[in-house]
C-alpha atoms as a PDB file:
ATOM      1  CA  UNK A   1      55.484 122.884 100.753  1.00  0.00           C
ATOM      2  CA  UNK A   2      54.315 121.181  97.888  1.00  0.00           C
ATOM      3  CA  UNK A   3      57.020 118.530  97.651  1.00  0.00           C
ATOM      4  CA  UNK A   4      56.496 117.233 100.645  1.00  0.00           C
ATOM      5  CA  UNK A   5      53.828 113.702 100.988  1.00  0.00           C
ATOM      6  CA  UNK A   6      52.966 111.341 103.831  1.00  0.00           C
ATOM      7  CA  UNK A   7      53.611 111.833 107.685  1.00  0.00           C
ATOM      8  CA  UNK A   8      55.989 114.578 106.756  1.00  0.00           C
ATOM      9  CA  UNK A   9      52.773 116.211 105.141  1.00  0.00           C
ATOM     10  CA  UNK A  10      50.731 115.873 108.450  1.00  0.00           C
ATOM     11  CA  UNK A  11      53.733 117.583 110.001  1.00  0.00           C
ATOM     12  CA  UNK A  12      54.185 119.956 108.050  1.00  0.00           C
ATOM     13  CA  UNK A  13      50.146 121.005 108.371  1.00  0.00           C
ATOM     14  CA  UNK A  14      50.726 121.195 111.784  1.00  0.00           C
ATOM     15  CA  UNK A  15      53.459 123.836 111.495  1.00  0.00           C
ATOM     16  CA  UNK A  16      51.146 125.735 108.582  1.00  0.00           C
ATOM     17  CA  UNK A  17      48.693 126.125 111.491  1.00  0.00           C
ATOM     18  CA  UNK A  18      50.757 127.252 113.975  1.00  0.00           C
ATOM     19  CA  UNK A  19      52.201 129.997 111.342  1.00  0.00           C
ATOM     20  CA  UNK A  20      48.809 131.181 110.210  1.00  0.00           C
ATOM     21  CA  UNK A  21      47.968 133.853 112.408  1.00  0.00           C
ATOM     22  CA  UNK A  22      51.651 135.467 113.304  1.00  0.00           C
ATOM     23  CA  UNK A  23      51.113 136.197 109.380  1.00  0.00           C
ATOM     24  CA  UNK A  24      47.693 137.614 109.894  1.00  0.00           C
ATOM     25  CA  UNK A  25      49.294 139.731 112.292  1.00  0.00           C
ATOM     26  CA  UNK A  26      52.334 140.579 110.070  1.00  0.00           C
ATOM     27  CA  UNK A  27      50.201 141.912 106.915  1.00  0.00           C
ATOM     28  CA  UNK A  28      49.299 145.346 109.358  1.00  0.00           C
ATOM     29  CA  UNK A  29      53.581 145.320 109.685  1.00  0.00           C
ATOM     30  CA  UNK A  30      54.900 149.119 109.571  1.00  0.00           C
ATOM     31  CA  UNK A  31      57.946 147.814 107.221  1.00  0.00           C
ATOM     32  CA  UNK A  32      55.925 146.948 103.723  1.00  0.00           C
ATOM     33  CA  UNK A  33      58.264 144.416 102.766  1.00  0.00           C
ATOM     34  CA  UNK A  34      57.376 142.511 105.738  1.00  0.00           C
ATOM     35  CA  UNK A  35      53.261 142.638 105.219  1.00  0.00           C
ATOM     36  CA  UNK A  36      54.296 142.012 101.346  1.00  0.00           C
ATOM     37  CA  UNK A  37      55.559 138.552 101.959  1.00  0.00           C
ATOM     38  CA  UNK A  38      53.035 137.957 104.785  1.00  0.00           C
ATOM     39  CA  UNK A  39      50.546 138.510 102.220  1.00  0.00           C
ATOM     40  CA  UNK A  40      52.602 135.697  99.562  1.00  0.00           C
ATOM     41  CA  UNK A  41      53.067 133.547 102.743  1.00  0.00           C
ATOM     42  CA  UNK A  42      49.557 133.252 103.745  1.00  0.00           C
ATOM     43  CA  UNK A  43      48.742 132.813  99.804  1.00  0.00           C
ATOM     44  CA  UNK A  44      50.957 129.603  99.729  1.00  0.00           C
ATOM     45  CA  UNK A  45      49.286 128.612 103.459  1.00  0.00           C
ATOM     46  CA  UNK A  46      46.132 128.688 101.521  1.00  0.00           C
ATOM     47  CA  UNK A  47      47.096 126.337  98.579  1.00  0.00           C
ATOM     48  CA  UNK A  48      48.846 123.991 100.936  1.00  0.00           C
ATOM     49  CA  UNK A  49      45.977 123.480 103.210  1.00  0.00           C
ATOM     50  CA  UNK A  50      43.411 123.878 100.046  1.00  0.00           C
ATOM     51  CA  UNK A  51      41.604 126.417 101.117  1.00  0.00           C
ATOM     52  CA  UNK A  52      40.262 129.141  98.349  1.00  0.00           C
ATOM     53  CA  UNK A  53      39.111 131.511 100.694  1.00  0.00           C
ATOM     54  CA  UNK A  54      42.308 132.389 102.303  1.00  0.00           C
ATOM     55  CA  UNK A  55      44.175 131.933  99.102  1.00  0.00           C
ATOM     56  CA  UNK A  56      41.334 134.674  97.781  1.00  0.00           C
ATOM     57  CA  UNK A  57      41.747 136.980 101.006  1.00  0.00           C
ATOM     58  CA  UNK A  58      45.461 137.197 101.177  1.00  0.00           C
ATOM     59  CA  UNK A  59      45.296 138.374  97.470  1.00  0.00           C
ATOM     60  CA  UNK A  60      42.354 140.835  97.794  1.00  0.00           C
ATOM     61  CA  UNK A  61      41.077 141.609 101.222  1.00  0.00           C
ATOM     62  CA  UNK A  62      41.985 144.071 103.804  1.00  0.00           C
ATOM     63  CA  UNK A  63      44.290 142.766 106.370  1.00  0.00           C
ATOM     64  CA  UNK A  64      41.553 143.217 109.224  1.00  0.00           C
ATOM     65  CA  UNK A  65      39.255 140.624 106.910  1.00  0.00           C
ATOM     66  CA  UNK A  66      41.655 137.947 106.728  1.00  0.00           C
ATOM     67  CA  UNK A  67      42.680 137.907 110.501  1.00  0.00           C
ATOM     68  CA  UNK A  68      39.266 136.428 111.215  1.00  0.00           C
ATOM     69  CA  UNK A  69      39.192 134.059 108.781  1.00  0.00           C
ATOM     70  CA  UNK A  70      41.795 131.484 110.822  1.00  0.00           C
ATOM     71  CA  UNK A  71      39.342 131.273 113.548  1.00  0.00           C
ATOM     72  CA  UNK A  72      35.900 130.777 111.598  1.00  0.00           C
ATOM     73  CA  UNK A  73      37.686 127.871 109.845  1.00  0.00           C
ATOM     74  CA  UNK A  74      39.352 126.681 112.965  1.00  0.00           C
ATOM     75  CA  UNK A  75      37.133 126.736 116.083  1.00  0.00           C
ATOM     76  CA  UNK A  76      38.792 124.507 117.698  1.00  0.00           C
ATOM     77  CA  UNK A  77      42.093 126.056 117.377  1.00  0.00           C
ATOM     78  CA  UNK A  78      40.733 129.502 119.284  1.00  0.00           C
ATOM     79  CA  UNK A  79      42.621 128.630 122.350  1.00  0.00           C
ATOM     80  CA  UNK A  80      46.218 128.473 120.400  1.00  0.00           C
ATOM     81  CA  UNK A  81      44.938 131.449 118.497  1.00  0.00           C
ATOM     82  CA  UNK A  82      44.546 133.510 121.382  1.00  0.00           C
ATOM     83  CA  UNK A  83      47.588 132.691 123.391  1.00  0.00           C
ATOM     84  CA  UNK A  84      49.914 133.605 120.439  1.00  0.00           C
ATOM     85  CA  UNK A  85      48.038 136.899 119.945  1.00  0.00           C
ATOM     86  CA  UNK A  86      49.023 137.655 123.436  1.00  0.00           C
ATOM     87  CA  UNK A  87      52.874 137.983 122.190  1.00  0.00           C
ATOM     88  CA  UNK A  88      51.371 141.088 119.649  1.00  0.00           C
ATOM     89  CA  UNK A  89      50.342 142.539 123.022  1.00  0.00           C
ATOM     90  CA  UNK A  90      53.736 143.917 123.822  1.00  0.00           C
ATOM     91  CA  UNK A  91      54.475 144.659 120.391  1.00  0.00           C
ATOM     92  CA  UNK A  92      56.449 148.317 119.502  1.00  0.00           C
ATOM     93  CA  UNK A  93      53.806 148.479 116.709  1.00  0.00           C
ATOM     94  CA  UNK A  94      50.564 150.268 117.741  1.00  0.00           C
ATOM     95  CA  UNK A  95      48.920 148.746 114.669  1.00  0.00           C
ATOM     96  CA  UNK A  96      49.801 144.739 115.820  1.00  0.00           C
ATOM     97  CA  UNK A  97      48.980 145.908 118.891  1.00  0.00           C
ATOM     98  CA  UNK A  98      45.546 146.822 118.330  1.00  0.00           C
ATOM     99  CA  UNK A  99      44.942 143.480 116.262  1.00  0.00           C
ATOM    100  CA  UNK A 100      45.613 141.242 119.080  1.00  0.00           C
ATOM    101  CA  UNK A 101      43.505 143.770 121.146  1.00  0.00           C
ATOM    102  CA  UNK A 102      40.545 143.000 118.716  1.00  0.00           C
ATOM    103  CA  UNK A 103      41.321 139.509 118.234  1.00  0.00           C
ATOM    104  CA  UNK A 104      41.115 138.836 122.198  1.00  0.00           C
ATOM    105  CA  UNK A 105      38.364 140.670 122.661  1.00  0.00           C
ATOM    106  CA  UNK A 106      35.967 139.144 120.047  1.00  0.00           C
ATOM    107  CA  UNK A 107      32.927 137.134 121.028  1.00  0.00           C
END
């Protein structure tokens, strides 16, 4: 992510953002290699985009912490947010499952 500069940069942001919260979602994963690199993912999402506090929360929070953390720093992103928790609905995981659940339903 880092070698990449100019309108391939702005593209590339775009896909960060769109990856954010599928790994939010995958840190609860039953298989702990997957939540493990969820967890190194969403540290790199955090230096690319320069932002300390997720950088800080995907190396020391709980999982539950860090899934709200997209949408306080993205309000305006909530719809996008939303629809792609909807997938985690149907997931065979009752643990993703439940995150979506609380990610829909908060205020």
């Amino acid at each position: 992510m880092g070698l990449v500069t100019g309108t391939e940069k702005k593209k590339m942001k775009k896909k960060v953002w769109e990856s954010l919260l599928p790994l939010v979602f995958r840190l609860h994963d039953q298989k702990e290699d997957v939540a493990k690199a969820a967890c190194e993912a969403l540290y790199f999402v955090g230096c690319f985009l320069k932002w300390q506090e997720l950088t800080e929360l995907a190396q020391n929070a709980e999982p539950w912490e860090t899934s709200e953390c997209p949408l306080e720093r993205k309000r305006r992103k909530t719809k996008d947010f939303l629809h792609q928790s909807e997938v985690y609905l149907q997931s065979p995981q009752e643990i993703l499952r439940q995150d979506a659940v609380g990610l829909i339903s908060e205020p």
